[in-house]
Protein backbone atom coordinates (compact mmCIF):
# COMPACT_ATOMS: atom_id res chain seq x y z
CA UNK A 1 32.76 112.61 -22.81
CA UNK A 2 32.09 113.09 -26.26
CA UNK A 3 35.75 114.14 -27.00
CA UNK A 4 37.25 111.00 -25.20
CA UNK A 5 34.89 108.31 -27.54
CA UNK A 6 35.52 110.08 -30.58
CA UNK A 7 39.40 110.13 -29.61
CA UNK A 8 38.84 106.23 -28.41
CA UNK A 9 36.96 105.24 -32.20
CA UNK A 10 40.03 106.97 -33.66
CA UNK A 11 42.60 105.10 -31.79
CA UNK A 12 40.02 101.72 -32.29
CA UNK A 13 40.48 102.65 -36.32
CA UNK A 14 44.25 103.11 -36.26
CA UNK A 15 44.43 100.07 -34.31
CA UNK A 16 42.67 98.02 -36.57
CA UNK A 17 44.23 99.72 -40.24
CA UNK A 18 47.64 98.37 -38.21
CA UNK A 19 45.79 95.00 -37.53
CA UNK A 20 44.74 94.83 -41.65
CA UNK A 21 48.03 95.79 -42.79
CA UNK A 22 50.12 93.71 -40.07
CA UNK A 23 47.16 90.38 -42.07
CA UNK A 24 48.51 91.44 -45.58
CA UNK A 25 51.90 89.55 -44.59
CA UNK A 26 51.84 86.18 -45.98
CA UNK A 27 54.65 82.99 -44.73
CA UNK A 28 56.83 82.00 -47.44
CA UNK A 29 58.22 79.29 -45.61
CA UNK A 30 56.00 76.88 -43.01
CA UNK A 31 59.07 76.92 -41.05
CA UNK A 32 58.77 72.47 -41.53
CA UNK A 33 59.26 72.15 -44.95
CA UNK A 34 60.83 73.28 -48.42
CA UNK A 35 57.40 73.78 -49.95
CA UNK A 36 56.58 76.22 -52.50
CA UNK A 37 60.20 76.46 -52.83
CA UNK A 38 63.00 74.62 -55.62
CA UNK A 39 66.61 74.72 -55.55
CA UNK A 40 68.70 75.49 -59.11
CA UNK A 41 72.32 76.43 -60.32
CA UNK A 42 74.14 75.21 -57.92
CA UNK A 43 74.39 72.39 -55.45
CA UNK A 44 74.59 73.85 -52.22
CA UNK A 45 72.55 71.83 -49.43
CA UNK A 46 69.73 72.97 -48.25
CA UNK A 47 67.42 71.63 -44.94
CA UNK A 48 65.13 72.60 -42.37
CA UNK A 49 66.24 73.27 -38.77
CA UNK A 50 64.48 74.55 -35.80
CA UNK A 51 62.17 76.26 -37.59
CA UNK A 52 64.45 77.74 -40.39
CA UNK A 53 66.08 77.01 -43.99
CA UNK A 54 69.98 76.16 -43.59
CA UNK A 55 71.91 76.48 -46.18
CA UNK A 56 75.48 74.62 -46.15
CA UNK A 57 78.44 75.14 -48.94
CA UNK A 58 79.57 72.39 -50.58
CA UNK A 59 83.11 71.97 -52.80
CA UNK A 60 82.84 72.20 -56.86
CA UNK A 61 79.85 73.73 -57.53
CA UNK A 62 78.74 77.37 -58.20
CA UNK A 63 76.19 79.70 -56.85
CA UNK A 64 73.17 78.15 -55.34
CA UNK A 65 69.70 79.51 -54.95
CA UNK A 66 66.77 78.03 -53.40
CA UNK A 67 63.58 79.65 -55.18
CA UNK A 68 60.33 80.58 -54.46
CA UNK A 69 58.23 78.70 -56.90
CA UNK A 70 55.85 81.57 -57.54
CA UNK A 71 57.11 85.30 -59.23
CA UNK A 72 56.76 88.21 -57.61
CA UNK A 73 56.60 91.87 -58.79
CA UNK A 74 55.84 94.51 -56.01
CA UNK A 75 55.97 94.00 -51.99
CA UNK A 76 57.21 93.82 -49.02
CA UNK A 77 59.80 91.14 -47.93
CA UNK A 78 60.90 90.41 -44.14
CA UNK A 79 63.09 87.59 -42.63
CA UNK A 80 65.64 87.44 -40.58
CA UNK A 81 69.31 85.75 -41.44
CA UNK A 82 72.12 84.49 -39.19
CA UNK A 83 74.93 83.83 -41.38
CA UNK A 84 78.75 82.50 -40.60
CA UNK A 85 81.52 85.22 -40.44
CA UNK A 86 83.41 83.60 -43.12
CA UNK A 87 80.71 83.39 -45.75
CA UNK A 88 79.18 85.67 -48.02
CA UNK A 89 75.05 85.07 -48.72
CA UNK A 90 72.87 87.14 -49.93
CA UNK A 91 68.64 87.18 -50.65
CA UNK A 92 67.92 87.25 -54.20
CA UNK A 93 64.10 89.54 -55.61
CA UNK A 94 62.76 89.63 -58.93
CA UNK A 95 65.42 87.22 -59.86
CA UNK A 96 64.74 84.81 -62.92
CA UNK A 97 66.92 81.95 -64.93
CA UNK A 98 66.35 80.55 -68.27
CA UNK A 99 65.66 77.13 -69.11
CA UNK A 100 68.11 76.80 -71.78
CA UNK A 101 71.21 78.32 -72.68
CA UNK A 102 70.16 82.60 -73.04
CA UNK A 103 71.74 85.02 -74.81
CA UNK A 104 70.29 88.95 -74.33
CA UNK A 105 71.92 92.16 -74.54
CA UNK A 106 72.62 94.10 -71.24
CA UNK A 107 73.90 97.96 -71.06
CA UNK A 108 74.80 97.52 -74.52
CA UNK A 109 76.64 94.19 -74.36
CA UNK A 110 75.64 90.61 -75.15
CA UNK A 111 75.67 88.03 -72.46
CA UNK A 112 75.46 84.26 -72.16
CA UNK A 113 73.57 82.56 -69.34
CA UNK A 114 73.68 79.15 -69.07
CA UNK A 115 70.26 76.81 -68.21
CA UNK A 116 69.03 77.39 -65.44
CA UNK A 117 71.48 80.06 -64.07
CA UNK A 118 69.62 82.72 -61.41
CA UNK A 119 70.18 86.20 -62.22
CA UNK A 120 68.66 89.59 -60.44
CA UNK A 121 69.01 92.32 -57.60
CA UNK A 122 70.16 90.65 -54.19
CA UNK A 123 70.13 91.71 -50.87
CA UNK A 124 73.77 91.43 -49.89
CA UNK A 125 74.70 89.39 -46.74
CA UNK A 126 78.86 90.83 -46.40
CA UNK A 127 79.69 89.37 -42.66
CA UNK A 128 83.32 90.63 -44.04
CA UNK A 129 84.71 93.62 -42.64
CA UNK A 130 83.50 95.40 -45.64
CA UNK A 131 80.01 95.16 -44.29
CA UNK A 132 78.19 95.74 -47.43
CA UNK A 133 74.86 94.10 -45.94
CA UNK A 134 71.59 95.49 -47.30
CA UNK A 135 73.17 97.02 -50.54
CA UNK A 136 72.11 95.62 -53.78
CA UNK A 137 74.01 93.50 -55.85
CA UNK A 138 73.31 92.51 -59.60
CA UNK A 139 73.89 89.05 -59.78
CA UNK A 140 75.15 87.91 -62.85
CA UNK A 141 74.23 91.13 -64.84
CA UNK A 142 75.82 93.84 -64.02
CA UNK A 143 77.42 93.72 -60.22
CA UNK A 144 76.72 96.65 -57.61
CA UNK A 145 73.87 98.85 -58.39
CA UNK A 146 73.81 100.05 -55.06
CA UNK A 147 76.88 99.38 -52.59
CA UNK A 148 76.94 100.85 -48.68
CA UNK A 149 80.36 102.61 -49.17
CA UNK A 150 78.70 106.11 -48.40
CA UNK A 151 75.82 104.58 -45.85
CA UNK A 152 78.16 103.95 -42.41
CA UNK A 153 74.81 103.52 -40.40
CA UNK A 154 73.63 101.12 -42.41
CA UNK A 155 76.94 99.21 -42.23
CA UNK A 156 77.21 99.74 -38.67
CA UNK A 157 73.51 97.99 -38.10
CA UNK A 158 74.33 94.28 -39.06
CA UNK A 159 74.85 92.09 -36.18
CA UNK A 160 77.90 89.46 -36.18
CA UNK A 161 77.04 86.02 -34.94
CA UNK A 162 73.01 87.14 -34.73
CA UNK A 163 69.85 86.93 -36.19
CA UNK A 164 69.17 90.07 -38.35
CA UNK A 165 66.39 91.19 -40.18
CA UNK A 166 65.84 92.14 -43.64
CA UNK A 167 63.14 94.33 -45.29
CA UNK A 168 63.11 94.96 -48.71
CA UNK A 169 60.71 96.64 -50.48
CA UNK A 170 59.76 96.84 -54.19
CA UNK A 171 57.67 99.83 -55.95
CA UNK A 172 57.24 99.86 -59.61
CA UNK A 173 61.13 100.59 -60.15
CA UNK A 174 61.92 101.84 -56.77
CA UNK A 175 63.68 99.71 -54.30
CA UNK A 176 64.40 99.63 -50.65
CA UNK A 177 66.30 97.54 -48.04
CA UNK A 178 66.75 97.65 -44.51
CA UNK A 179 69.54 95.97 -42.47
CA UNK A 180 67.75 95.83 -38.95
CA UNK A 181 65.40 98.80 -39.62
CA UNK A 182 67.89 100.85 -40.77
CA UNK A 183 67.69 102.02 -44.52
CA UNK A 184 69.86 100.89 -46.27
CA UNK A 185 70.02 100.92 -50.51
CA UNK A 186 67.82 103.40 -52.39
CA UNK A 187 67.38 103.74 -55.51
CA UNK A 188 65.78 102.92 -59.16
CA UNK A 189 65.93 100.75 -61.45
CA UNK A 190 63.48 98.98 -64.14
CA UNK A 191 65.48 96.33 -65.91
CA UNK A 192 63.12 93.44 -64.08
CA UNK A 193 59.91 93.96 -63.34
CA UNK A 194 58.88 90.81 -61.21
CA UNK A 195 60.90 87.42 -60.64
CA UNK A 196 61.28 84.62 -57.61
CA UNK A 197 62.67 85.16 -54.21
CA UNK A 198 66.05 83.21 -53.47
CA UNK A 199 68.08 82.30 -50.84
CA UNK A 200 71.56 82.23 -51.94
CA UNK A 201 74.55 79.92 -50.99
CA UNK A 202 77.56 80.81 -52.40
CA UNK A 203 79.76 78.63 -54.32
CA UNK A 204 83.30 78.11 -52.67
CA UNK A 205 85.49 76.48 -55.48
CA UNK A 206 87.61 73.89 -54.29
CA UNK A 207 88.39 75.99 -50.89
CA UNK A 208 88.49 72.91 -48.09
CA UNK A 209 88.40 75.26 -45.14
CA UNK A 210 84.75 76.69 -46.48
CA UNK A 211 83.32 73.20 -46.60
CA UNK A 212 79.95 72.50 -44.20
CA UNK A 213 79.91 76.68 -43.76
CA UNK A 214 76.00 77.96 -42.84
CA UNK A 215 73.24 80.52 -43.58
CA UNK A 216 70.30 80.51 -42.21
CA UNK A 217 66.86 81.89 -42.81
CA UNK A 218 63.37 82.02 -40.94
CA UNK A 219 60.40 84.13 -40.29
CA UNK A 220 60.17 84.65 -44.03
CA UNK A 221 57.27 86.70 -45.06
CA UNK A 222 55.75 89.10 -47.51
CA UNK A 223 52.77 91.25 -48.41
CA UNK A 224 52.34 91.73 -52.58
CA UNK A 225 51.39 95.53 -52.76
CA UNK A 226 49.03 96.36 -56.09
């Protein structure tokens, strides 16, 4: 008797540490509104839908983020994505942008970034036969940091035409994703320590037959580890 209520408390304690840990989550997004959240670079359109953020391309404009207002440095991030085959998206962490024109010096070279550009890792969202979804992409610095070319499990797990979930996680300078539970890029890196979360609509030029092409995101969540 004694054995069974000690094993009971045990399972009682794991039970709640799960409970605690599943509370640390935080919404992003109230699933009604934009709050907490501002669009810049581009013009993309963004609304809410059933309970998640669309994003739609529109002609002429470049690379569009919509932006947590509040920086983060270490976490947890979860959401899940349903994007159109034709596109290419992708989730932006510890991303910043300047409010005037920047110059700084990356791996040894200058570059410009115009006001109010976004630049940081992203969380890849490749519908394209490439399937790169879940690596790590530089955007505007320095391109892939960490592509899925030698990760064919990870490629296999996104889900055409579906909801899919992303988890990325951020240590001090290691990061992780996840494409759908399975890992996906890891690796480190300590060029940013903490910037905004972004959802990313990417530009199309003057391509007519991307016009009114969606992304969409919901369930977005995240617990800031110490």
């Amino acid at each position: 008797m004694t054995h069974r209520l000690l094993s009971l408390a045990a399972a009682l304690v794991s039970l709640s540490s799960a409970l605690r840990a599943e509370d640390a989550f935080v919404p992003l997004f109230d699933g009604k509104t934009l709050a907490g959240w501002e669009q810049h670079s581009g013009k993309a359109e963004y609304r809410v839908e059933n309970g998640a953020v669309v994003g739609k391309t529109v002609p002429d404009t470049g690379n569009s983020f919509l932006c947590t207002a509040k920086k983060y440095a270490n976490f947890i991030l979860e959401l899940e994505f349903k994007v159109d085959p034709s596109m290419n998206s992708g989730i932006q962490f510890r991303s910043n942008y300047y409010t005037q024109e920047t110059e700084v010096e990356i791996a040894g070279k200058k570059k410009k970034f115009p006001a109010d550009r976004v630049h940081g890792y992203q969380f890849e969202i490749d519908p394209s036969p490439r399937a790169f979804t879940g690596g790590v992409y530089d955007e505007g610095r320095r391109g892939w940091l960490f592509d899925l070319k030698n990760n064919e499990a990870a490629r296999k797990a996104f889900k055409q035409g579906e909801w899919n979930q992303a988890r990325i996680e951020c240590r001090g300078s290691s990061i992780k994703t996840f494409i759908n539970g399975v890992p996906a890029a890891d690796f480190t890196d300590d060029m940013t320590a903490e910037g905004v979360i972004a959802l990313q609509v990417h530009g199309i030029g003057k391509k007519k037959e991307a016009v009114g092409k969606e992304v969409m995101w919901k369930n977005i969540r995240i617990q800031e580890l110490k």
